[in-house]
PDB file of N, CA and C in Angstrom:
ATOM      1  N   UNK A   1       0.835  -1.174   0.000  1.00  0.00           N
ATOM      2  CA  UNK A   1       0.000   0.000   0.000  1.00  0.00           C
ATOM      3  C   UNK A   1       0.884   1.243   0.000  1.00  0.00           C
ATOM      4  N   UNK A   2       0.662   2.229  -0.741  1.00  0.00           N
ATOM      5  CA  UNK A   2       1.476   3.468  -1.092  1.00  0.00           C
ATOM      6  C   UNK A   2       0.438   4.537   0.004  1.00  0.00           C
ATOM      7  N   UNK A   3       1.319   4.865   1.132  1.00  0.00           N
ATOM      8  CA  UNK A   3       0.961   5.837   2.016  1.00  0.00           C
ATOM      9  C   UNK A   3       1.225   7.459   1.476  1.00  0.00           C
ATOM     10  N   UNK A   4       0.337   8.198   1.578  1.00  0.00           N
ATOM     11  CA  UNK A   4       0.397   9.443   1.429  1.00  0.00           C
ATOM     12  C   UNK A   4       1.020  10.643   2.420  1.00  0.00           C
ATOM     13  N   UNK A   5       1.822  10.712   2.664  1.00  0.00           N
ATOM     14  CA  UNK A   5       2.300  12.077   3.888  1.00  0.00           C
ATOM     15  C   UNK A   5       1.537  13.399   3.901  1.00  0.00           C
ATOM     16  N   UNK A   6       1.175  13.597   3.138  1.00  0.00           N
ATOM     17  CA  UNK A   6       0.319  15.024   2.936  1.00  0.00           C
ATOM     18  C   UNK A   6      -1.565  15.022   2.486  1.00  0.00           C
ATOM     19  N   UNK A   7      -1.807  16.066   2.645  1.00  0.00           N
ATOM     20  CA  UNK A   7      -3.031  16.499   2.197  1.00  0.00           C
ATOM     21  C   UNK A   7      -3.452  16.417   0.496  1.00  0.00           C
ATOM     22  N   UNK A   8      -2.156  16.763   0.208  1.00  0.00           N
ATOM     23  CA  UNK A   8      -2.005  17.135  -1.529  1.00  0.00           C
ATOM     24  C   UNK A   8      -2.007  16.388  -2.219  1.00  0.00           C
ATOM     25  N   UNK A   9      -2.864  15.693  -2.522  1.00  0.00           N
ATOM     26  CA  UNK A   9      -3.383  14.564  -3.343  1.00  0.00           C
ATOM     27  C   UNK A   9      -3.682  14.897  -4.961  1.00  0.00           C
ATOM     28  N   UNK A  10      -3.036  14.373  -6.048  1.00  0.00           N
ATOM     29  CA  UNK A  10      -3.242  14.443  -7.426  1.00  0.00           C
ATOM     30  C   UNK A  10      -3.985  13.082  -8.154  1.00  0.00           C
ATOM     31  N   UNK A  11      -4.738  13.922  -8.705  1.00  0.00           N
ATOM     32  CA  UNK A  11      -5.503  12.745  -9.586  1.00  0.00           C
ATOM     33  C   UNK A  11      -5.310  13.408 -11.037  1.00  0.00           C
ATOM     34  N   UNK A  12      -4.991  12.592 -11.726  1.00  0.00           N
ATOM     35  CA  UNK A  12      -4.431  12.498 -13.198  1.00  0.00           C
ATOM     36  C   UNK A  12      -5.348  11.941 -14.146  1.00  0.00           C
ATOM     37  N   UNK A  13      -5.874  12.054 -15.308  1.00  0.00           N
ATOM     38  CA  UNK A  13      -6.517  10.771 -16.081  1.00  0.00           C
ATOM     39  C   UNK A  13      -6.498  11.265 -17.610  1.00  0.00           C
ATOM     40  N   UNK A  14      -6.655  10.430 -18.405  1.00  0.00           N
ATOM     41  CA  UNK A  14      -6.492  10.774 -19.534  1.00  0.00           C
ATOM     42  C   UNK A  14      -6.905   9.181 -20.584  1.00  0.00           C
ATOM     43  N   UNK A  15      -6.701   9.369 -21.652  1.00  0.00           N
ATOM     44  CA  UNK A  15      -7.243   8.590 -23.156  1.00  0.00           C
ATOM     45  C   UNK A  15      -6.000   8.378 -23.880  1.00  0.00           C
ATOM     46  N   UNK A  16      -5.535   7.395 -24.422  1.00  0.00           N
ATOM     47  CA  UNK A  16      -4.570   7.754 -25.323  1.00  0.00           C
ATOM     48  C   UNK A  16      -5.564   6.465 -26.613  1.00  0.00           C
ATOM     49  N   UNK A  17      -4.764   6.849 -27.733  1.00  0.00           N
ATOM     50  CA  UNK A  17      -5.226   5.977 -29.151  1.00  0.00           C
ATOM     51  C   UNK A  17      -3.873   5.592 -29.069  1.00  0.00           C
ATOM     52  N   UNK A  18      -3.761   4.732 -29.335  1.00  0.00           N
ATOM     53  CA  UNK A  18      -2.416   3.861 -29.404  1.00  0.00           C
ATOM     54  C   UNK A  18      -2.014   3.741 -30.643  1.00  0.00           C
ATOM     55  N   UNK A  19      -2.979   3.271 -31.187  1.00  0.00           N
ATOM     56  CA  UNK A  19      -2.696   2.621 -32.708  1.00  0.00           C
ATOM     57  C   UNK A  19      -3.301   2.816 -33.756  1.00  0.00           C
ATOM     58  N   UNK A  20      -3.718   2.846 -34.980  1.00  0.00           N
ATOM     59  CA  UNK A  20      -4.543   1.931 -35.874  1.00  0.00           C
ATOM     60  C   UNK A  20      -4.116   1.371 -36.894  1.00  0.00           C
ATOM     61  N   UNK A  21      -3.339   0.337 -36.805  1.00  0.00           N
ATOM     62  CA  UNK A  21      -2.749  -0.603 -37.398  1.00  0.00           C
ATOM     63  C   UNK A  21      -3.757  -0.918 -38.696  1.00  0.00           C
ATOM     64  N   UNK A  22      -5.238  -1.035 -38.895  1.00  0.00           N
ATOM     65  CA  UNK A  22      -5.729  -1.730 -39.942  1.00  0.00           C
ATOM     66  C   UNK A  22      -5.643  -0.534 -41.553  1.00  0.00           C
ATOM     67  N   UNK A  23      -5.413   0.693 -40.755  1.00  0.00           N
ATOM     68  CA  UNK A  23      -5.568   1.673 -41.983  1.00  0.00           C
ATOM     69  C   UNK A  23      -4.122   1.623 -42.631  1.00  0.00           C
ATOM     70  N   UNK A  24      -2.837   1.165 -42.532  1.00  0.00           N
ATOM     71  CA  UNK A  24      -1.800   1.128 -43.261  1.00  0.00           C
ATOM     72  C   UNK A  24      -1.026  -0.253 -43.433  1.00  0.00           C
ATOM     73  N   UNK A  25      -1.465  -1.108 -42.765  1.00  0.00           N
ATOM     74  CA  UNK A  25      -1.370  -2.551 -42.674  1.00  0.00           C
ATOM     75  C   UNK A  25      -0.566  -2.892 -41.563  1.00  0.00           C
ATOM     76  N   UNK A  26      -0.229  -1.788 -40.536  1.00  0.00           N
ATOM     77  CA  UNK A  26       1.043  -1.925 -39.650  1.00  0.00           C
ATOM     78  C   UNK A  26       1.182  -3.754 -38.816  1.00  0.00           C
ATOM     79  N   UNK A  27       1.976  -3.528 -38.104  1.00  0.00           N
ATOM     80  CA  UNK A  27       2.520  -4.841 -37.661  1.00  0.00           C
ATOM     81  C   UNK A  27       1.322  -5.352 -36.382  1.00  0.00           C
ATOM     82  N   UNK A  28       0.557  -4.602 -35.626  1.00  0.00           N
ATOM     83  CA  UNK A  28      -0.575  -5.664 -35.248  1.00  0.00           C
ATOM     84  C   UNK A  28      -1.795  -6.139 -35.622  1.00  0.00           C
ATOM     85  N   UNK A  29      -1.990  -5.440 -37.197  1.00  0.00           N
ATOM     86  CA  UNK A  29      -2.683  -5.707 -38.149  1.00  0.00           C
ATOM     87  C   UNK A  29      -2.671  -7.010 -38.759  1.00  0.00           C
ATOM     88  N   UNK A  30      -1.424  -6.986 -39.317  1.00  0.00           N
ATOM     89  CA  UNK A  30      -0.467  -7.652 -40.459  1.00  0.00           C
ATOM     90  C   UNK A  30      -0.066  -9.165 -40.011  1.00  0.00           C
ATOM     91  N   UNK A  31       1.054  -8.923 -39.329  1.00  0.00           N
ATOM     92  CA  UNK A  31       1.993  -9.448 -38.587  1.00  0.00           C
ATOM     93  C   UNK A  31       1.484 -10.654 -37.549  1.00  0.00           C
ATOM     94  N   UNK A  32       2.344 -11.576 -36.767  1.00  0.00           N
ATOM     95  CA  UNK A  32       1.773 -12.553 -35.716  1.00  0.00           C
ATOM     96  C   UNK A  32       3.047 -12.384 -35.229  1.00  0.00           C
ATOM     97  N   UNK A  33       3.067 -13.372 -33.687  1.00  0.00           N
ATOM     98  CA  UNK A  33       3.859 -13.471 -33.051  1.00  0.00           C
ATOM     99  C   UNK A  33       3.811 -12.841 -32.288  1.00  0.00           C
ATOM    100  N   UNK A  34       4.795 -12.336 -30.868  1.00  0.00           N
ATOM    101  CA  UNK A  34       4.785 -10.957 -29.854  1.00  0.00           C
ATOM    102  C   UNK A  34       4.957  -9.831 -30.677  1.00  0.00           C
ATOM    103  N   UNK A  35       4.559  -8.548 -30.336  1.00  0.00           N
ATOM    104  CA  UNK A  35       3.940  -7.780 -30.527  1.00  0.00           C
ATOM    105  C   UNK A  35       3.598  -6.703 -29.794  1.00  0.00           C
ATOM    106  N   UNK A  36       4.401  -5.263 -29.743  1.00  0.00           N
ATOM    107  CA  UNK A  36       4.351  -4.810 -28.699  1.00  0.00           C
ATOM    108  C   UNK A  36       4.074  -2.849 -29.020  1.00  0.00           C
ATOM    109  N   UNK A  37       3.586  -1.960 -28.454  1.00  0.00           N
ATOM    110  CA  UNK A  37       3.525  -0.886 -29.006  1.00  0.00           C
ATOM    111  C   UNK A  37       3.294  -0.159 -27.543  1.00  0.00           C
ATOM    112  N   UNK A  38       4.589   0.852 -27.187  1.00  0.00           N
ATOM    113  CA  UNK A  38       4.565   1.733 -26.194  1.00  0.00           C
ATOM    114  C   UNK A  38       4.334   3.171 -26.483  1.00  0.00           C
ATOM    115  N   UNK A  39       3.471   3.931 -25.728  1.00  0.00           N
ATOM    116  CA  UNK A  39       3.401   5.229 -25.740  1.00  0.00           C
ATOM    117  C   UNK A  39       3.336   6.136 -24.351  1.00  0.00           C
ATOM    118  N   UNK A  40       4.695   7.105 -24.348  1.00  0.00           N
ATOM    119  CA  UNK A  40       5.108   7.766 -23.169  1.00  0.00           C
ATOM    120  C   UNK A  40       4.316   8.343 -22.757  1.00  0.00           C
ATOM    121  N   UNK A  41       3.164   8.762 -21.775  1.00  0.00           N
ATOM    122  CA  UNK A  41       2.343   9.454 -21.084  1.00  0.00           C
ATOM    123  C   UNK A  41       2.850  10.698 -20.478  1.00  0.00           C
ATOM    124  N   UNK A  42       2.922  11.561 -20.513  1.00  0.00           N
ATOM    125  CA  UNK A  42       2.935  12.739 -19.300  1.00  0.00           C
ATOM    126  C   UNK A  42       2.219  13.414 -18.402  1.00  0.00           C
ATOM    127  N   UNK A  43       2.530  13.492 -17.198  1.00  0.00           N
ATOM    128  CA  UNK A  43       1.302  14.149 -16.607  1.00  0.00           C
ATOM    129  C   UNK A  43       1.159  15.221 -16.374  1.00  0.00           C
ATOM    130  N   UNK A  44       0.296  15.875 -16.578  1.00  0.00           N
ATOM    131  CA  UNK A  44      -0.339  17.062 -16.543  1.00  0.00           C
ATOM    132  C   UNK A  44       0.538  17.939 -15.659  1.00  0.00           C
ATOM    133  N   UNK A  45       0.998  17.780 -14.084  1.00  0.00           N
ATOM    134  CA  UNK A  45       1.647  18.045 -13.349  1.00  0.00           C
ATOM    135  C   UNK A  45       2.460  17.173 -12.468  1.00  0.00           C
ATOM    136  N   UNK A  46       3.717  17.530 -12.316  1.00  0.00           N
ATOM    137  CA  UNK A  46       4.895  16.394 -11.411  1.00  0.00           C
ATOM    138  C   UNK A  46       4.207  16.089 -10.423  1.00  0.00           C
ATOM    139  N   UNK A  47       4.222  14.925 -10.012  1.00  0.00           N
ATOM    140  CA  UNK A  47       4.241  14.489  -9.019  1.00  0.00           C
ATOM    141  C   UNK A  47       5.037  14.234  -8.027  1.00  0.00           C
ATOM    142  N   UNK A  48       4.822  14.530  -6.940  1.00  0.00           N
ATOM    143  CA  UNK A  48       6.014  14.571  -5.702  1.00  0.00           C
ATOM    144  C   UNK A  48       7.024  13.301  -5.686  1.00  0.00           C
ATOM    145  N   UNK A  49       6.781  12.053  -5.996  1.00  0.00           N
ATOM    146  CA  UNK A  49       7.111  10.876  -6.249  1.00  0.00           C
ATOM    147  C   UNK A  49       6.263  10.177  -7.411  1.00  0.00           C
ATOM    148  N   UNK A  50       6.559   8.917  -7.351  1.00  0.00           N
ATOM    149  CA  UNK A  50       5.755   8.146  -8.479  1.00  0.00           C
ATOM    150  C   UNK A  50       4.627   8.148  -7.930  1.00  0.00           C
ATOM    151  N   UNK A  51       3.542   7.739  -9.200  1.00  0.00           N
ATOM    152  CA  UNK A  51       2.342   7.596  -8.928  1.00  0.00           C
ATOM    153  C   UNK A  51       2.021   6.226  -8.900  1.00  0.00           C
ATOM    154  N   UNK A  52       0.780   6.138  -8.256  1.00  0.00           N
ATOM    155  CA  UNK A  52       0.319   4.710  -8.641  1.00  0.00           C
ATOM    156  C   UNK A  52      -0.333   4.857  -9.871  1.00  0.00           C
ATOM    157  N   UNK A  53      -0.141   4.405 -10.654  1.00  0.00           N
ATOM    158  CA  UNK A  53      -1.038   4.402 -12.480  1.00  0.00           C
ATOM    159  C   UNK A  53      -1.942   3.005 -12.621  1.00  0.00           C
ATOM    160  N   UNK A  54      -2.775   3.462 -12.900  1.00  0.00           N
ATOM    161  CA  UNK A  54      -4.015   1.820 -13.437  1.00  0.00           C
ATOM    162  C   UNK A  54      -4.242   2.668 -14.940  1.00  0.00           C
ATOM    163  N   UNK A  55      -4.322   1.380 -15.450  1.00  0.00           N
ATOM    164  CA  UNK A  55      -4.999   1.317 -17.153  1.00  0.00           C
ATOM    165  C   UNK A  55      -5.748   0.769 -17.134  1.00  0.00           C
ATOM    166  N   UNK A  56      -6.497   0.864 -18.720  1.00  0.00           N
ATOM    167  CA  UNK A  56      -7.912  -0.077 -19.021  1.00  0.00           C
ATOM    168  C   UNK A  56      -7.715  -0.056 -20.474  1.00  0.00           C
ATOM    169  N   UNK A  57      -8.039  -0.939 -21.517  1.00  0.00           N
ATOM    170  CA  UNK A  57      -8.865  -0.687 -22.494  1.00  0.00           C
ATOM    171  C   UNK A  57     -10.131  -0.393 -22.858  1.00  0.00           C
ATOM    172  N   UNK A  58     -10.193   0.954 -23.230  1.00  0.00           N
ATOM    173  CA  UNK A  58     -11.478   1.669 -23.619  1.00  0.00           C
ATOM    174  C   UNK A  58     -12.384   1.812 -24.655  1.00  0.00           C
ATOM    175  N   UNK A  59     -11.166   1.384 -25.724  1.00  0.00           N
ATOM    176  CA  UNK A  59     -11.819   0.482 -26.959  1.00  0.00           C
ATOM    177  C   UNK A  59     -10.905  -0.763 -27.864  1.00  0.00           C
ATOM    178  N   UNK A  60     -11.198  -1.372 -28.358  1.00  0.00           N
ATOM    179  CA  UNK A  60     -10.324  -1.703 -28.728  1.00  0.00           C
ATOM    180  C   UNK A  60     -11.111  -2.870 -30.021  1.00  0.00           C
ATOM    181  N   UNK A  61     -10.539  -2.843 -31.410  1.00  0.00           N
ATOM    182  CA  UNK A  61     -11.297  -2.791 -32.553  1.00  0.00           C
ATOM    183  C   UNK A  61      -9.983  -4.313 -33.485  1.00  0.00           C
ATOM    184  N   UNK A  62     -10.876  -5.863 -33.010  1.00  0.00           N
ATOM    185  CA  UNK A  62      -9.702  -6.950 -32.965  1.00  0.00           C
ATOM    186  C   UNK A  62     -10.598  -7.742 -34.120  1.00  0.00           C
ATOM    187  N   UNK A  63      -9.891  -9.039 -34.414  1.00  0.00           N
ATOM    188  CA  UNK A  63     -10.700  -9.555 -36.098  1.00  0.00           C
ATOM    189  C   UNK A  63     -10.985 -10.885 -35.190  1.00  0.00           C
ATOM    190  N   UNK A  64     -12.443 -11.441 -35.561  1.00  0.00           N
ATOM    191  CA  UNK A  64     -12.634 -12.180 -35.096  1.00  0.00           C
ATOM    192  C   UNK A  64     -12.298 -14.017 -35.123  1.00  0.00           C
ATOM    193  N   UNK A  65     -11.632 -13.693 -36.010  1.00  0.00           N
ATOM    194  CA  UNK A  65     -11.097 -15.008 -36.683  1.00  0.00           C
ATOM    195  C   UNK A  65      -9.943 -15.643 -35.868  1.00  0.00           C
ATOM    196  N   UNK A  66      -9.182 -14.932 -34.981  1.00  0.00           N
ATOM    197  CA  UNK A  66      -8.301 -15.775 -34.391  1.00  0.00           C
ATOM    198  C   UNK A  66      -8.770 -15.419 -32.557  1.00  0.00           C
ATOM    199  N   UNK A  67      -7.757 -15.807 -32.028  1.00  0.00           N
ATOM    200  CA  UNK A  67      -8.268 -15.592 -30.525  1.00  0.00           C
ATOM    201  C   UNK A  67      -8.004 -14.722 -30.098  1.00  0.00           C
ATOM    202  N   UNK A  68      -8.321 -13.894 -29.045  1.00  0.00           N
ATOM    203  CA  UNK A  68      -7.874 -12.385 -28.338  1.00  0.00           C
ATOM    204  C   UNK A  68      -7.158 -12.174 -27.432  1.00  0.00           C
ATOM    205  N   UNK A  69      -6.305 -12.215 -27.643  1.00  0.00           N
ATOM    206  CA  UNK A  69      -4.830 -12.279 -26.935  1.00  0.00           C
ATOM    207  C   UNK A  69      -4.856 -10.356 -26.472  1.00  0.00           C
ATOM    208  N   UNK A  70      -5.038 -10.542 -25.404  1.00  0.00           N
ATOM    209  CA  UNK A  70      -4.270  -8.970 -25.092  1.00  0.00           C
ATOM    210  C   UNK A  70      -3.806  -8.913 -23.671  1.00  0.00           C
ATOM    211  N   UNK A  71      -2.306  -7.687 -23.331  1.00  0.00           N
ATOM    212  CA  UNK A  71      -1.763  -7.740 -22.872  1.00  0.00           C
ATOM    213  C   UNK A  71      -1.741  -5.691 -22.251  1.00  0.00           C
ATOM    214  N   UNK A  72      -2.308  -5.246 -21.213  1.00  0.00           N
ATOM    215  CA  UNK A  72      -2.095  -3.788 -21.351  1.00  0.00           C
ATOM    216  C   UNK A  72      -1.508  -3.512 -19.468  1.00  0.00           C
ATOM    217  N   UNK A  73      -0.349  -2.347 -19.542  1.00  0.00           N
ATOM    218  CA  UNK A  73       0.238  -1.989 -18.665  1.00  0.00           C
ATOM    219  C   UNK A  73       1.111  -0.950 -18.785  1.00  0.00           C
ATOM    220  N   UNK A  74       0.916   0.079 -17.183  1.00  0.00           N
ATOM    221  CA  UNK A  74       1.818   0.729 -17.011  1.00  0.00           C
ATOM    222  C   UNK A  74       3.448   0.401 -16.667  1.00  0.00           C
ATOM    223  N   UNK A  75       4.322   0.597 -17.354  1.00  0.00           N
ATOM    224  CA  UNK A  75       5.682   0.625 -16.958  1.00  0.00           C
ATOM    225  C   UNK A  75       6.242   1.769 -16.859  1.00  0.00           C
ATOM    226  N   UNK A  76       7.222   1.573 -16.518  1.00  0.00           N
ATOM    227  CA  UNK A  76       8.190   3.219 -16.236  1.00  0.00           C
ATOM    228  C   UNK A  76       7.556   4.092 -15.640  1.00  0.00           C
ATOM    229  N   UNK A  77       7.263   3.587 -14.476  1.00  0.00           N
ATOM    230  CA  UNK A  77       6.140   4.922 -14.006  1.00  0.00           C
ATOM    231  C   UNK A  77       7.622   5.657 -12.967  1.00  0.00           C
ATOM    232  N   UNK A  78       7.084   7.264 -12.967  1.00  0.00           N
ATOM    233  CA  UNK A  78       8.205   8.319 -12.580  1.00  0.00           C
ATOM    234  C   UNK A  78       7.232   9.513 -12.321  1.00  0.00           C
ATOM    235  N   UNK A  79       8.041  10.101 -11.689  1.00  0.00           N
ATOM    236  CA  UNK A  79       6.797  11.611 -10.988  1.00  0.00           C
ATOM    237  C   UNK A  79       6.562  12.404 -12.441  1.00  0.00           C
ATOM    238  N   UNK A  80       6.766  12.478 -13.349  1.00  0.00           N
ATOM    239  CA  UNK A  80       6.557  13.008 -14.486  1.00  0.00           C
ATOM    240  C   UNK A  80       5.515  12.389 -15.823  1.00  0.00           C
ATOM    241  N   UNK A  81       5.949  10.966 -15.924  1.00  0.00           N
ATOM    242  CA  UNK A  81       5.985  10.506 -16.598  1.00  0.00           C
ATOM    243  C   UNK A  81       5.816   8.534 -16.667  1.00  0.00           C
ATOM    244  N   UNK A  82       4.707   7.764 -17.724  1.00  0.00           N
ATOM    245  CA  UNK A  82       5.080   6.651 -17.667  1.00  0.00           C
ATOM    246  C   UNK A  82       4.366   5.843 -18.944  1.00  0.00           C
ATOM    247  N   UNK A  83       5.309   4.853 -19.368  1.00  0.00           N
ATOM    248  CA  UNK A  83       4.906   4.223 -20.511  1.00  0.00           C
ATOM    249  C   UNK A  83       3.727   3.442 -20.775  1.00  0.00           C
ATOM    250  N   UNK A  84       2.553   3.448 -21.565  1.00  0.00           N
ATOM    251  CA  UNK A  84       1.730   3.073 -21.670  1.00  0.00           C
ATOM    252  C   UNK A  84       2.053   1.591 -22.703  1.00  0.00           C
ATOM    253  N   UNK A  85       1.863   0.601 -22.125  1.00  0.00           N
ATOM    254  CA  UNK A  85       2.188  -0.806 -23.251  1.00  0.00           C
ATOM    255  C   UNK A  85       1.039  -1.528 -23.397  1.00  0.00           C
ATOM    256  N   UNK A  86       0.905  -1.524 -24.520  1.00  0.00           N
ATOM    257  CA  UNK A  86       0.274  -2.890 -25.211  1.00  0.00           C
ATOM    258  C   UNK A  86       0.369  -3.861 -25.557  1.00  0.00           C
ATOM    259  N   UNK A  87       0.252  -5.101 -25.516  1.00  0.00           N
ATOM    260  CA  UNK A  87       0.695  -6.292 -26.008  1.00  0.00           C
ATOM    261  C   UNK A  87      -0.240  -7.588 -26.400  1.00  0.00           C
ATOM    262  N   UNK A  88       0.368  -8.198 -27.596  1.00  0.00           N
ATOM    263  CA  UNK A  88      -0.253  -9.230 -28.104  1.00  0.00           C
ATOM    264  C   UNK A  88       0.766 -10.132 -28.636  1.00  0.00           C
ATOM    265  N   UNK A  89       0.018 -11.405 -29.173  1.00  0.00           N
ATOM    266  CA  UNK A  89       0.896 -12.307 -29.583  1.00  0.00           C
ATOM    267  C   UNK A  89      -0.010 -13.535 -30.498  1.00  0.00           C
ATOM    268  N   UNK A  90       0.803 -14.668 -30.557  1.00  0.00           N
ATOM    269  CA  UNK A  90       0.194 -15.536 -31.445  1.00  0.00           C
ATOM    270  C   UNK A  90      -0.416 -14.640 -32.906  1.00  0.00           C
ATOM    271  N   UNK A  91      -1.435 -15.468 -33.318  1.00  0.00           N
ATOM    272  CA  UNK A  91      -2.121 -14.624 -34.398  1.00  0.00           C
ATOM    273  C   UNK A  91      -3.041 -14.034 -34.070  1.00  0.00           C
ATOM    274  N   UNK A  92      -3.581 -13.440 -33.229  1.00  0.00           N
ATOM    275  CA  UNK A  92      -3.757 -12.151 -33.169  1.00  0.00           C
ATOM    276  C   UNK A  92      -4.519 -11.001 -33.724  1.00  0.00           C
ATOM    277  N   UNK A  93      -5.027 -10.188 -34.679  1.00  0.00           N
ATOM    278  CA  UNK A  93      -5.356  -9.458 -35.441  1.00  0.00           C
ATOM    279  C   UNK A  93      -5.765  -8.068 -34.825  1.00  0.00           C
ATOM    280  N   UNK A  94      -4.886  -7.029 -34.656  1.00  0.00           N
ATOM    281  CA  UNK A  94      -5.512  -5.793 -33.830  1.00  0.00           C
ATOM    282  C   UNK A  94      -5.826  -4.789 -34.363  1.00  0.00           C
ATOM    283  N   UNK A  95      -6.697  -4.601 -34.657  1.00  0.00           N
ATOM    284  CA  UNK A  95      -6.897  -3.148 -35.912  1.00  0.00           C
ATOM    285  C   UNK A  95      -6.523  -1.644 -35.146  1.00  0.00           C
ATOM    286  N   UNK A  96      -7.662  -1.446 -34.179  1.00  0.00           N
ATOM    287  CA  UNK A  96      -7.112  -0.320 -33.111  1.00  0.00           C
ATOM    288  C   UNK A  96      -7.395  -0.290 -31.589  1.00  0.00           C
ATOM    289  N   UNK A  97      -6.626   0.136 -31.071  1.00  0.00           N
ATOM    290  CA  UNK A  97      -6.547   0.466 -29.531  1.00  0.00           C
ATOM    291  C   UNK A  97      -6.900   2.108 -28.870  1.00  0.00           C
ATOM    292  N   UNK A  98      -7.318   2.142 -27.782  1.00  0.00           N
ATOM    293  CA  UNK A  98      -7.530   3.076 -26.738  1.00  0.00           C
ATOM    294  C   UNK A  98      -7.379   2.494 -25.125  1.00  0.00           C
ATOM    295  N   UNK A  99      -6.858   3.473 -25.055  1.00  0.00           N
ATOM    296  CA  UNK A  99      -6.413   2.578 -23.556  1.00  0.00           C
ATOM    297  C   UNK A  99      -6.533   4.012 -22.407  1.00  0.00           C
ATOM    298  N   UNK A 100      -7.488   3.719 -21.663  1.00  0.00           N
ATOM    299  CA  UNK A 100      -7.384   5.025 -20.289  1.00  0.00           C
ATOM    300  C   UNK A 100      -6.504   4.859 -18.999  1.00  0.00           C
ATOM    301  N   UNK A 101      -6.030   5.773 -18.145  1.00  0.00           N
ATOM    302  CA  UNK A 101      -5.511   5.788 -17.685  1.00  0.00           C
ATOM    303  C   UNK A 101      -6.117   6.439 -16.315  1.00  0.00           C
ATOM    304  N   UNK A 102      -5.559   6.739 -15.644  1.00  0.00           N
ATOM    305  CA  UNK A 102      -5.838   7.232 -13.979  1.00  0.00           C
ATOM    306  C   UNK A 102      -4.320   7.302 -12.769  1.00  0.00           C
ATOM    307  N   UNK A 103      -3.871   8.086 -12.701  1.00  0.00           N
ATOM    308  CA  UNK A 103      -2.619   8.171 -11.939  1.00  0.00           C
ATOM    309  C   UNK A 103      -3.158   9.074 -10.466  1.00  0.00           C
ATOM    310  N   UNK A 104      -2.647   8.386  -9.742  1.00  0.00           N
ATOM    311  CA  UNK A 104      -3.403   9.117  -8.006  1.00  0.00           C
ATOM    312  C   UNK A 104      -1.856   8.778  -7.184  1.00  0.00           C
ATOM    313  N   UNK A 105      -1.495  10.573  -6.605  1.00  0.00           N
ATOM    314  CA  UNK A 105      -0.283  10.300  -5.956  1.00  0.00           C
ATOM    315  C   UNK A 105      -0.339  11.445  -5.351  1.00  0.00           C
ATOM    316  N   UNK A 106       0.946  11.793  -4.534  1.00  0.00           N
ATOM    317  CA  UNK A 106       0.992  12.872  -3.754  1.00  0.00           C
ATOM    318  C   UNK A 106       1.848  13.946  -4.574  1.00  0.00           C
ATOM    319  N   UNK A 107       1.356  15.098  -4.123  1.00  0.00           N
ATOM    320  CA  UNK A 107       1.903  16.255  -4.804  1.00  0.00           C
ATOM    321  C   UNK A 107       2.474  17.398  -4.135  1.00  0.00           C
ATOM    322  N   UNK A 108       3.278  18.019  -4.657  1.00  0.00           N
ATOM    323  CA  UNK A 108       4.205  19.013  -4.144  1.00  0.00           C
ATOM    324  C   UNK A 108       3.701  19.839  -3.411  1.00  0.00           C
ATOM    325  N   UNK A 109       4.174  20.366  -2.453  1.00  0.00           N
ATOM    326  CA  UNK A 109       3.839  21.301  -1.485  1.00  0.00           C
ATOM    327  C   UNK A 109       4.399  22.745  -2.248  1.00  0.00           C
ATOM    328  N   UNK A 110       3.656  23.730  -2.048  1.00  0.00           N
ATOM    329  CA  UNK A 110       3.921  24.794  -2.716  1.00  0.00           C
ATOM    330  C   UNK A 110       5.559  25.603  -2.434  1.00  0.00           C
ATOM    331  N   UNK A 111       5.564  25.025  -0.815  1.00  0.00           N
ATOM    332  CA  UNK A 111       6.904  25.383  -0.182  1.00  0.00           C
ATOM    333  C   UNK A 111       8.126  24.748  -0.276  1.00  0.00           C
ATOM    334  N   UNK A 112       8.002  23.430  -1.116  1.00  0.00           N
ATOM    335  CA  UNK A 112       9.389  22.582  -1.101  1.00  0.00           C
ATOM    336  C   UNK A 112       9.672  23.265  -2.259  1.00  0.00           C
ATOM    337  N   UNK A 113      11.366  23.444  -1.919  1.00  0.00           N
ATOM    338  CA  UNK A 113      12.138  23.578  -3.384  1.00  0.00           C
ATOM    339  C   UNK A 113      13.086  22.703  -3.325  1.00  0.00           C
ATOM    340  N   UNK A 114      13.508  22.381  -4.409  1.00  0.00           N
ATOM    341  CA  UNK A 114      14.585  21.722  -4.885  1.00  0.00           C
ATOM    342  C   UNK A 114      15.871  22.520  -5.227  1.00  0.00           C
ATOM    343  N   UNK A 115      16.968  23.061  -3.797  1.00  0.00           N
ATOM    344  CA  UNK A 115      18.013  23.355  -4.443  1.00  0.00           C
ATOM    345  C   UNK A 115      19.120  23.014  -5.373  1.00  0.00           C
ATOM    346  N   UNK A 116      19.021  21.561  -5.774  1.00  0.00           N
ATOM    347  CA  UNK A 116      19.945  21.082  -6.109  1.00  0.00           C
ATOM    348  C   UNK A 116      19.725  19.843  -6.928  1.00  0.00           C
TER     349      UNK A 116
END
């Protein structure tokens, strides 16, 4: 459990489109096997430390002919910043993705500075 020291609580959220692989034939369209597509998030405002980040898929547009393999997560999470991943494998077929987000952490006190 990630304890909070302060009052100053940040809530973050946002949408990203990841992909759409079916309009140019890209590789989770196309392609089989692993399969992977990251996109760097930023947040709105630093966070005092890392955040806790949860994802979801919010839409997501797959061919019904093979099985539905999906794989979605935050990595690299940092008071600024963290990678949004997608993943699939086998055969597969992913036309497009949306994936939401939600980051809840503690935030800077107006009085801390960073000399150094």
């Amino acid at each position: 459990m990630k304890r909070l020291s302060n009052h100053l609580v940040g809530v973050d959220q946002g949408s990203e489109i990841m992909f759409s692989d079916f309009e140019d034939d890209g590789p989770m369209w196309s392609e089989s096997g692993p399969r992977e597509r990251k996109v760097t998030v930023q947040f709105s405002e630093e966070y005092h430390n890392a955040p806790s980040v949860q994802v979801a898929l919010s839409m997501w547009d797959i061919n019904q002919v093979s099985n539905q393999r999906a794989d979605i997560s935050a990595e690299n999470v940092t008071s600024k910043s963290f990678d949004l991943v997608f993943r699939t494998w086998g055969d597969t077929k992913v036309a497009r993705v949306r994936a939401s987000w939600m980051a809840i952490g503690q935030l800077k006190h107006a009085d801390e500075w960073d000399l150094y």
